[in-house]
PDB file of N, CA and C in Angstrom:
ATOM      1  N   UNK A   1       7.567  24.318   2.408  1.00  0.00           N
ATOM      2  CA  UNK A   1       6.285  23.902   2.937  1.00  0.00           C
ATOM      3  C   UNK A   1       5.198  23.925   1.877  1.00  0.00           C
ATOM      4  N   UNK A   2       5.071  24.960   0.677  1.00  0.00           N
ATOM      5  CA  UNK A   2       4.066  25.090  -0.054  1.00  0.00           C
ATOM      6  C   UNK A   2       4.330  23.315  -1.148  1.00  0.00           C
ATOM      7  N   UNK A   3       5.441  23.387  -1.348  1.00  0.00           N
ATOM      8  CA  UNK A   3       5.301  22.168  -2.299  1.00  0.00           C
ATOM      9  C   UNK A   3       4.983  20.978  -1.305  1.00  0.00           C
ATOM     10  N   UNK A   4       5.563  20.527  -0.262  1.00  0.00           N
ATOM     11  CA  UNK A   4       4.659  19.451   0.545  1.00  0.00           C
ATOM     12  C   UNK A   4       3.053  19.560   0.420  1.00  0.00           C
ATOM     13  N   UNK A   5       2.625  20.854   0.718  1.00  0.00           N
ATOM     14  CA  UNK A   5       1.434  20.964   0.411  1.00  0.00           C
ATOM     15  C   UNK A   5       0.624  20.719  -0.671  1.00  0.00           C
ATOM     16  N   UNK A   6       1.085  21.412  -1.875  1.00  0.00           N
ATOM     17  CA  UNK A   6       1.099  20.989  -2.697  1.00  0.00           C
ATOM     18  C   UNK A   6       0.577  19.746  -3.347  1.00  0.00           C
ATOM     19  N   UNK A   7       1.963  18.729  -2.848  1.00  0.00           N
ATOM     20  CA  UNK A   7       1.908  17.645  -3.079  1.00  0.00           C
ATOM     21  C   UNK A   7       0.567  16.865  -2.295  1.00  0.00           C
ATOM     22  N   UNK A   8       0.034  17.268  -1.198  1.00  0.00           N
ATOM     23  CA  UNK A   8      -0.772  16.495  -0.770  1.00  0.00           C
ATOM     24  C   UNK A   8      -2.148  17.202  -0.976  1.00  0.00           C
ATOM     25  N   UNK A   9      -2.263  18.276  -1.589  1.00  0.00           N
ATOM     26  CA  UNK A   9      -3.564  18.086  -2.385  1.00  0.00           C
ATOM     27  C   UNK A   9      -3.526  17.374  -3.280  1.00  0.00           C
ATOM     28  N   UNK A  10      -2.653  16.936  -4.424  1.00  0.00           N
ATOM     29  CA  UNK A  10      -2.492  16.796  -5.681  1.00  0.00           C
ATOM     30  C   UNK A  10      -2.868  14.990  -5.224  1.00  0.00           C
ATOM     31  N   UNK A  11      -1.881  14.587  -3.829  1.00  0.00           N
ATOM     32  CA  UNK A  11      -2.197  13.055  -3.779  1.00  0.00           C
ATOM     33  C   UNK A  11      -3.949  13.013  -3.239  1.00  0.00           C
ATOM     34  N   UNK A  12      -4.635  13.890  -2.533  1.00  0.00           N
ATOM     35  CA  UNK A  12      -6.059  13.975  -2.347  1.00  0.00           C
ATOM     36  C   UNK A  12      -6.624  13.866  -3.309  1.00  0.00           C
ATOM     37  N   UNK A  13      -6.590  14.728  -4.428  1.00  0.00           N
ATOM     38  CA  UNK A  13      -7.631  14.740  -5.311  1.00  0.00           C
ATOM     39  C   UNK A  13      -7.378  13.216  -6.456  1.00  0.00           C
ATOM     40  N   UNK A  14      -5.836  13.290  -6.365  1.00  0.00           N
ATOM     41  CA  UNK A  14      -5.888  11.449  -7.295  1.00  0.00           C
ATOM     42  C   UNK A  14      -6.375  10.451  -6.615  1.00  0.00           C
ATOM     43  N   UNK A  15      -6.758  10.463  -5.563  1.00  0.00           N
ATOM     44  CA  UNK A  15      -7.028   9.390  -4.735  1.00  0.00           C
ATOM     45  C   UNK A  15      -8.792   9.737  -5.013  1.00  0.00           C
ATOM     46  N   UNK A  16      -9.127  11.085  -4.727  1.00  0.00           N
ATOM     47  CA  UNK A  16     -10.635  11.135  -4.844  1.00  0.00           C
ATOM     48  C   UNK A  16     -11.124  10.392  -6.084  1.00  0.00           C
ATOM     49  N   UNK A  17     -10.285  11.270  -7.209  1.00  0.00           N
ATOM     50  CA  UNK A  17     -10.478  10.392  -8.922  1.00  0.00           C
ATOM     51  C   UNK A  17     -10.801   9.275  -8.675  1.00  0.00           C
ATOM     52  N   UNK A  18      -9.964   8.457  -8.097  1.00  0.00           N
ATOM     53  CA  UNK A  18      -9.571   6.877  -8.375  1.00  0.00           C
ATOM     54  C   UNK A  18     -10.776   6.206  -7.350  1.00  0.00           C
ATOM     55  N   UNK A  19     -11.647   6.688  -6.792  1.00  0.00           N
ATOM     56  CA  UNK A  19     -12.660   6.194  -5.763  1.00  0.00           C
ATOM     57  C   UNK A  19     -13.266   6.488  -6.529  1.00  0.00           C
ATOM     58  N   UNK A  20     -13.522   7.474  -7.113  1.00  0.00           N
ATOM     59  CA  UNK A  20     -15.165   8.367  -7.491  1.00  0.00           C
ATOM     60  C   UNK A  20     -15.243   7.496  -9.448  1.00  0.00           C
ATOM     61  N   UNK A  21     -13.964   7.098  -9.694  1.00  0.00           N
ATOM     62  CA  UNK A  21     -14.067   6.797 -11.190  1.00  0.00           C
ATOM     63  C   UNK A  21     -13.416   5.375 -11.685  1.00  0.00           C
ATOM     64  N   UNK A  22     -13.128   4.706 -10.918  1.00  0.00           N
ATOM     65  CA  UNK A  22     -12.469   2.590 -10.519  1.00  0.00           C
ATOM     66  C   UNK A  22     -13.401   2.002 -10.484  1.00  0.00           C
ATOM     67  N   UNK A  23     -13.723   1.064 -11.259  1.00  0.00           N
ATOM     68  CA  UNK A  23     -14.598   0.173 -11.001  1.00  0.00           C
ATOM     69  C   UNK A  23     -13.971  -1.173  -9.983  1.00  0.00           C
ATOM     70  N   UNK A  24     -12.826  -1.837 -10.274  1.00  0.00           N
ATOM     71  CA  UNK A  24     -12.392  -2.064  -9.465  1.00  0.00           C
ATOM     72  C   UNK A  24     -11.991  -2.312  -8.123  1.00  0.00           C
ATOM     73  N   UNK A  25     -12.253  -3.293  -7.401  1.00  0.00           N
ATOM     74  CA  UNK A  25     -12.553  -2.830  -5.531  1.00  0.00           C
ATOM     75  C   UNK A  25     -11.009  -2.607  -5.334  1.00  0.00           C
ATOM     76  N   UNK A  26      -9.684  -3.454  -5.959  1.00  0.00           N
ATOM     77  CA  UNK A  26      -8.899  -3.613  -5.480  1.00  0.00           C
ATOM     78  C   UNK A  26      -8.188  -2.000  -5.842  1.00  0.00           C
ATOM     79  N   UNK A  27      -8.312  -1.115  -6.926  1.00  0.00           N
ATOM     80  CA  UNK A  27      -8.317   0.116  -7.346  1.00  0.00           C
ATOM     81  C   UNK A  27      -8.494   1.154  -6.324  1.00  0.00           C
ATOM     82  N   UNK A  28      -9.819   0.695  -5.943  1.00  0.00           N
ATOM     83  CA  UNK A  28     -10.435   1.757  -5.254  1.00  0.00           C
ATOM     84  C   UNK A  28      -9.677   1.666  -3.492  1.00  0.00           C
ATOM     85  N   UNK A  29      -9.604   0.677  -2.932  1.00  0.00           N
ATOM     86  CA  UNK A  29      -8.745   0.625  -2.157  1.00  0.00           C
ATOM     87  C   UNK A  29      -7.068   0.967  -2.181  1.00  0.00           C
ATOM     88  N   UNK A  30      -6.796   1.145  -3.061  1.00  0.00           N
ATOM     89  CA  UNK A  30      -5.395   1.502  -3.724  1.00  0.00           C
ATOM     90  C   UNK A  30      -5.737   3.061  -3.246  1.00  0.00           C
ATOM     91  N   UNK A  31      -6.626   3.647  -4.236  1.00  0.00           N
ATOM     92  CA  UNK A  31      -7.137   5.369  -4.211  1.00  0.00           C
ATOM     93  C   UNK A  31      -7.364   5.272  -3.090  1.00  0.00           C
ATOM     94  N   UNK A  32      -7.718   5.298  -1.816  1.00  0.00           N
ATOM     95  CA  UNK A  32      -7.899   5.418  -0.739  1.00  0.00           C
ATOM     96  C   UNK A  32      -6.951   5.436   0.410  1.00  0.00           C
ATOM     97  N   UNK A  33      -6.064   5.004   0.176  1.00  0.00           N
ATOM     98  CA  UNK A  33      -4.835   4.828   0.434  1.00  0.00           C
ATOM     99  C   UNK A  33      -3.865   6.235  -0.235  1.00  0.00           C
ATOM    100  N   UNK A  34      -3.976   6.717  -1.385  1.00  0.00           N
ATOM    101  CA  UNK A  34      -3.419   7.949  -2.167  1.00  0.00           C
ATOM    102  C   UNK A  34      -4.054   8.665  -1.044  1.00  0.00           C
ATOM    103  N   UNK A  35      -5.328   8.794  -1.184  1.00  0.00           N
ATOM    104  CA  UNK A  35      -6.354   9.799  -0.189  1.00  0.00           C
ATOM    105  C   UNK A  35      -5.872  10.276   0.887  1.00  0.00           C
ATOM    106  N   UNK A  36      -5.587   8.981   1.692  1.00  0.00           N
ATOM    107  CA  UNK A  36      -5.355   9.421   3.287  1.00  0.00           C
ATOM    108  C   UNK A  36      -3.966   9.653   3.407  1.00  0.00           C
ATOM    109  N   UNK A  37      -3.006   9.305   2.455  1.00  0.00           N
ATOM    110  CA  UNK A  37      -1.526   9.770   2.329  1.00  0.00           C
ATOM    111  C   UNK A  37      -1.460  11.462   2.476  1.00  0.00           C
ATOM    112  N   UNK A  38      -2.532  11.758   1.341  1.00  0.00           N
ATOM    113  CA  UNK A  38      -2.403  13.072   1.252  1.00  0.00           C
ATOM    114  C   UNK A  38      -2.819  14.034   2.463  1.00  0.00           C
ATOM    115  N   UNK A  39      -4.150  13.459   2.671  1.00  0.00           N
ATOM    116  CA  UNK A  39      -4.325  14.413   3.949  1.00  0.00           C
ATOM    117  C   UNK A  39      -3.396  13.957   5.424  1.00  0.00           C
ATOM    118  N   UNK A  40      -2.748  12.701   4.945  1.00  0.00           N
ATOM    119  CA  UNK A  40      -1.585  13.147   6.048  1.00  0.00           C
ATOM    120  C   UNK A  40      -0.510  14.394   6.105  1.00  0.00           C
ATOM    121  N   UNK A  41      -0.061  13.976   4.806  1.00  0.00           N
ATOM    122  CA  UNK A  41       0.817  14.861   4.445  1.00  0.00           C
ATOM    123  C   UNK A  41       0.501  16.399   4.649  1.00  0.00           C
ATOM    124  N   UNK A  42      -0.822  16.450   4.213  1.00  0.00           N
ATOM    125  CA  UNK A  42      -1.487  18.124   4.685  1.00  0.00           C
ATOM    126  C   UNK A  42      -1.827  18.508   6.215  1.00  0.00           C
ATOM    127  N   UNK A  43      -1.969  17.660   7.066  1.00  0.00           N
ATOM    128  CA  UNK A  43      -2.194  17.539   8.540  1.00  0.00           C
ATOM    129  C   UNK A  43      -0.531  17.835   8.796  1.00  0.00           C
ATOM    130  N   UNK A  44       0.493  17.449   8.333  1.00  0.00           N
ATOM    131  CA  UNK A  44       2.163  17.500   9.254  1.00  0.00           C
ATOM    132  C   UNK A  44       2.017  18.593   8.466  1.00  0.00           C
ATOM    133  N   UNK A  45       1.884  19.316   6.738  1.00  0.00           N
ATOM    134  CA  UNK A  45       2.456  20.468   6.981  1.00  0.00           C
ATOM    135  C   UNK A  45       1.840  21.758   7.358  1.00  0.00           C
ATOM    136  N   UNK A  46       0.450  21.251   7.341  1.00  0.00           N
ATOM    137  CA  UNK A  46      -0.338  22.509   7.980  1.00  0.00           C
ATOM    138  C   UNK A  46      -0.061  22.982   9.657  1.00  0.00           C
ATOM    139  N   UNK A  47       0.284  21.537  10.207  1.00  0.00           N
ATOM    140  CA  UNK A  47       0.609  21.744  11.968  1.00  0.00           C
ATOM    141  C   UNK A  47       1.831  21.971  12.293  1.00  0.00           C
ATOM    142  N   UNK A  48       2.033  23.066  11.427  1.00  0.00           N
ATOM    143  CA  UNK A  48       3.553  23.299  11.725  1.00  0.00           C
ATOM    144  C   UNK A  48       5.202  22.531  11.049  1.00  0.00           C
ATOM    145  N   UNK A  49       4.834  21.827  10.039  1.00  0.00           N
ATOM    146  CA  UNK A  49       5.648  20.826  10.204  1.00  0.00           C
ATOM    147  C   UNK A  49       6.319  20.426  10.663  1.00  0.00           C
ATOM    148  N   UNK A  50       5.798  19.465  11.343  1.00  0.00           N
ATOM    149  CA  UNK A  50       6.330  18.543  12.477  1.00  0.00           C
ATOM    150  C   UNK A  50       6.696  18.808  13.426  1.00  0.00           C
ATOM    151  N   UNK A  51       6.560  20.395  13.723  1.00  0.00           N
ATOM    152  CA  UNK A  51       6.821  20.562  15.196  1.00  0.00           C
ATOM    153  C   UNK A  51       5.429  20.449  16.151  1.00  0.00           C
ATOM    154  N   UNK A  52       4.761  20.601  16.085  1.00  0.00           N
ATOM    155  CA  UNK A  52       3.383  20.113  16.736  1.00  0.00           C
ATOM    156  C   UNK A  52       3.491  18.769  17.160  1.00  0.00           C
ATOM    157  N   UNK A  53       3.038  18.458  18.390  1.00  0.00           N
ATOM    158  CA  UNK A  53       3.361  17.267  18.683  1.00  0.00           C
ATOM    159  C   UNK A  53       1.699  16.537  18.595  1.00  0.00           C
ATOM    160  N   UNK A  54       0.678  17.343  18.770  1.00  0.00           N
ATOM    161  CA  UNK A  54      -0.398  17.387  18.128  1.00  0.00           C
ATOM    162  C   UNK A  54      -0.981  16.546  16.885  1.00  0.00           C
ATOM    163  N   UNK A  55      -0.590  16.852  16.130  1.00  0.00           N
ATOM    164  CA  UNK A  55      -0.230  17.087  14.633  1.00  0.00           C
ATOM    165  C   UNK A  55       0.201  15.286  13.965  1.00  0.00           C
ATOM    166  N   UNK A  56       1.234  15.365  15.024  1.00  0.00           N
ATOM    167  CA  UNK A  56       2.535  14.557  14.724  1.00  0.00           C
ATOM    168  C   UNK A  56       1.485  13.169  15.190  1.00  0.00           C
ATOM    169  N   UNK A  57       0.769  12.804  16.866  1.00  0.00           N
ATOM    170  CA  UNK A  57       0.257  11.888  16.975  1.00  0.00           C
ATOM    171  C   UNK A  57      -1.205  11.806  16.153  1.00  0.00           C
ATOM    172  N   UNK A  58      -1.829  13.194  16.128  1.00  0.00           N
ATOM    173  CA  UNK A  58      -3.169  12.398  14.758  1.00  0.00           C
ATOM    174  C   UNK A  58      -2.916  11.778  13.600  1.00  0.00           C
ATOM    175  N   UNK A  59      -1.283  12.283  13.244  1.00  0.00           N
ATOM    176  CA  UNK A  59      -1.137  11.358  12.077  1.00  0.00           C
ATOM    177  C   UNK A  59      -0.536   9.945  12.175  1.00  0.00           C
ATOM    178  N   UNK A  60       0.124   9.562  12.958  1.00  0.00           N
ATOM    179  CA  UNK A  60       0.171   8.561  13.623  1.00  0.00           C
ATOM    180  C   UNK A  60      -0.358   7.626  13.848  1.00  0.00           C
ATOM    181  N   UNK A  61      -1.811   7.928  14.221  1.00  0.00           N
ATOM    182  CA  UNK A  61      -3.026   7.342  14.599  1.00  0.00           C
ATOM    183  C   UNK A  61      -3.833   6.825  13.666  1.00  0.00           C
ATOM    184  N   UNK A  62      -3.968   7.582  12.690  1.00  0.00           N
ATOM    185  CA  UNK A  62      -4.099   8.032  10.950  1.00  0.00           C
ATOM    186  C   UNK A  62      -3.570   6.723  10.673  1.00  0.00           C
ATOM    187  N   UNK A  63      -2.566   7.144  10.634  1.00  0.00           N
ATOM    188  CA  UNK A  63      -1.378   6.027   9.442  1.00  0.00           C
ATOM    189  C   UNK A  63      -2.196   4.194  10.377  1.00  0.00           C
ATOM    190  N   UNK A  64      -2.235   4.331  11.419  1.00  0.00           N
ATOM    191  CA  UNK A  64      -2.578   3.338  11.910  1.00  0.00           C
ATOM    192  C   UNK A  64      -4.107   2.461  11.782  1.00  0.00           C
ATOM    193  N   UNK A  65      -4.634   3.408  11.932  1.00  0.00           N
ATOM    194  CA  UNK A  65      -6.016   2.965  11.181  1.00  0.00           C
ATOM    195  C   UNK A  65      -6.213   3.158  10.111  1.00  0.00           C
ATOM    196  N   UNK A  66      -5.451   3.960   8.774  1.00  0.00           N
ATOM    197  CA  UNK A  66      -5.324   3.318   7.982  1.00  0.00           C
ATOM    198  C   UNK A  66      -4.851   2.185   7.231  1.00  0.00           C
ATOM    199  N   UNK A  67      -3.678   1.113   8.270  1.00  0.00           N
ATOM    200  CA  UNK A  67      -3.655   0.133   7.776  1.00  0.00           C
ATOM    201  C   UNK A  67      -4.730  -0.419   8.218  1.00  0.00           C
ATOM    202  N   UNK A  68      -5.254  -0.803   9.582  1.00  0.00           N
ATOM    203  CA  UNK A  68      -6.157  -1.665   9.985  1.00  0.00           C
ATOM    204  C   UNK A  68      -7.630  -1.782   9.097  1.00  0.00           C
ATOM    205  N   UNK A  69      -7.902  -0.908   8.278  1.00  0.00           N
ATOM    206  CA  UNK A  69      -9.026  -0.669   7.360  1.00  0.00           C
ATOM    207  C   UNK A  69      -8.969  -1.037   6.208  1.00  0.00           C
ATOM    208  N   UNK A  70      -7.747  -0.836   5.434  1.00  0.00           N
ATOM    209  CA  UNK A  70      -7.200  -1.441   4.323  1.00  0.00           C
ATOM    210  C   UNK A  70      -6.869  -2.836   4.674  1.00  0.00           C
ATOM    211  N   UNK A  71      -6.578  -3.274   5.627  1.00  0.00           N
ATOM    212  CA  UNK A  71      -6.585  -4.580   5.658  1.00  0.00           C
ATOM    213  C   UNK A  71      -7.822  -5.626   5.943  1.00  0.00           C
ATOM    214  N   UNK A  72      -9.154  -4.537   6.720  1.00  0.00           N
ATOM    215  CA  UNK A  72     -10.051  -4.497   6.727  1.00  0.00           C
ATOM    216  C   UNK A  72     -10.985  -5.081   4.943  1.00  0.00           C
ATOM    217  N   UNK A  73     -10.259  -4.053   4.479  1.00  0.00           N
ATOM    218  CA  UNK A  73     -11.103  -4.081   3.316  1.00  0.00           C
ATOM    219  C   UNK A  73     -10.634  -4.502   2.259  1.00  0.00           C
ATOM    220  N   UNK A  74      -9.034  -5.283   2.194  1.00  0.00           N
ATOM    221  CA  UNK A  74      -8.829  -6.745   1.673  1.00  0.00           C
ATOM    222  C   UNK A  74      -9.600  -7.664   2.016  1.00  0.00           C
ATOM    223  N   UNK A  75      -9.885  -8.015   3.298  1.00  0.00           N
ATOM    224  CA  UNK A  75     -10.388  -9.127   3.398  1.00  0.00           C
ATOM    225  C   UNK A  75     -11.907  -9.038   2.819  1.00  0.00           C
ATOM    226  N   UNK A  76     -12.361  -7.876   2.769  1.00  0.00           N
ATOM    227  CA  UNK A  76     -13.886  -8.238   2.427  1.00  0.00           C
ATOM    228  C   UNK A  76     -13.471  -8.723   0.811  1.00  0.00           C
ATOM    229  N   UNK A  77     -12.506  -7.757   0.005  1.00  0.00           N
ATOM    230  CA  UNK A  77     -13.003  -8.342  -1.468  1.00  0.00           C
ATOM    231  C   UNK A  77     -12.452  -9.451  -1.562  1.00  0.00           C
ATOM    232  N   UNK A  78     -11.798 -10.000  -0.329  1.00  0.00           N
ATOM    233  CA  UNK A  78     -11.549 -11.768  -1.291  1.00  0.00           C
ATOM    234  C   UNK A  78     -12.478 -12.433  -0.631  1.00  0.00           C
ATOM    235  N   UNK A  79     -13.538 -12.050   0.558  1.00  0.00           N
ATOM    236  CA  UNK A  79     -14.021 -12.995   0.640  1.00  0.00           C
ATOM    237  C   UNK A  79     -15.622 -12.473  -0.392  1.00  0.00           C
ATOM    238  N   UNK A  80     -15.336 -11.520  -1.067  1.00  0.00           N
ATOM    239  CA  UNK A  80     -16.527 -10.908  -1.948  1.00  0.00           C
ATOM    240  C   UNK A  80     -16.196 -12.072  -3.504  1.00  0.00           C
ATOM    241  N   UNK A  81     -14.905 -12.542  -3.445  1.00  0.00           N
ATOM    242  CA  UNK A  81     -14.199 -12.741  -4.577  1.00  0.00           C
ATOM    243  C   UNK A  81     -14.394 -14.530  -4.561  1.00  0.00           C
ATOM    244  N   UNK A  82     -14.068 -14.939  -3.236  1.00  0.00           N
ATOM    245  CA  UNK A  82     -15.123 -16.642  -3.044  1.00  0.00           C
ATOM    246  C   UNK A  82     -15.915 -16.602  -3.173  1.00  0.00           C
ATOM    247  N   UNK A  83     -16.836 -16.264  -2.687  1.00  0.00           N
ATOM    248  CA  UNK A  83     -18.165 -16.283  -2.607  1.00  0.00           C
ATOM    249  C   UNK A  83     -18.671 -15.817  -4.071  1.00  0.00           C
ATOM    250  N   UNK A  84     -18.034 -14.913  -4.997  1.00  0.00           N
ATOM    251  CA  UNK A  84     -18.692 -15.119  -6.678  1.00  0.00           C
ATOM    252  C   UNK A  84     -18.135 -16.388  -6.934  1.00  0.00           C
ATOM    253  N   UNK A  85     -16.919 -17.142  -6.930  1.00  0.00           N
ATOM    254  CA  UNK A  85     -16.654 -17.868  -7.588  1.00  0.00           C
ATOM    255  C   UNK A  85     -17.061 -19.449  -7.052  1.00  0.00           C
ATOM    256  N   UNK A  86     -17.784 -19.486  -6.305  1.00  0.00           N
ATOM    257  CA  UNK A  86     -18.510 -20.730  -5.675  1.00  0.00           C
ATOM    258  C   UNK A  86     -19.931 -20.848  -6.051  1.00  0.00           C
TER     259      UNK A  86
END
């Protein structure tokens, strides 16, 4: 359990880096994505891992609105990305 943990601070704080220091939109959406991996990963092993059923659907939910946001926020930089090039 400590190295899962571990691991998902380590993916938190690269993901913070990569927001706080990318100039890049498509970067920074990448890091954001590291971000919320990690505090998934720290939500299943802090709630028991995986026996919480708790636990199990916030991340779930998680994982789910994190695609819908990231896909969210593709679409803004290409339409950020027409709109320079017009």
């Amino acid at each position: 359990m400590v190295v899962f943990a571990g691991c998902g601070v380590f993916l938190v704080c690269l993901g913070l880096a990569g927001v706080l220091f990318q100039e890049e939109y498509i970067k920074k959406i990448l890091a954001l994505n590291l971000f919320s991996s990690g505090i998934f990963l720290l939500l299943i092993t802090l709630g028991g891992g995986g026996d919480d059923p708790v636990a199990n659907a916030m991340v779930l939910t998680g994982i789910v609105v994190a695609l819908g946001a990231t896909a969210l926020a593709l679409a803004l930089v290409r339409a950020l990305h027409v709109q320079e090039n017009t």
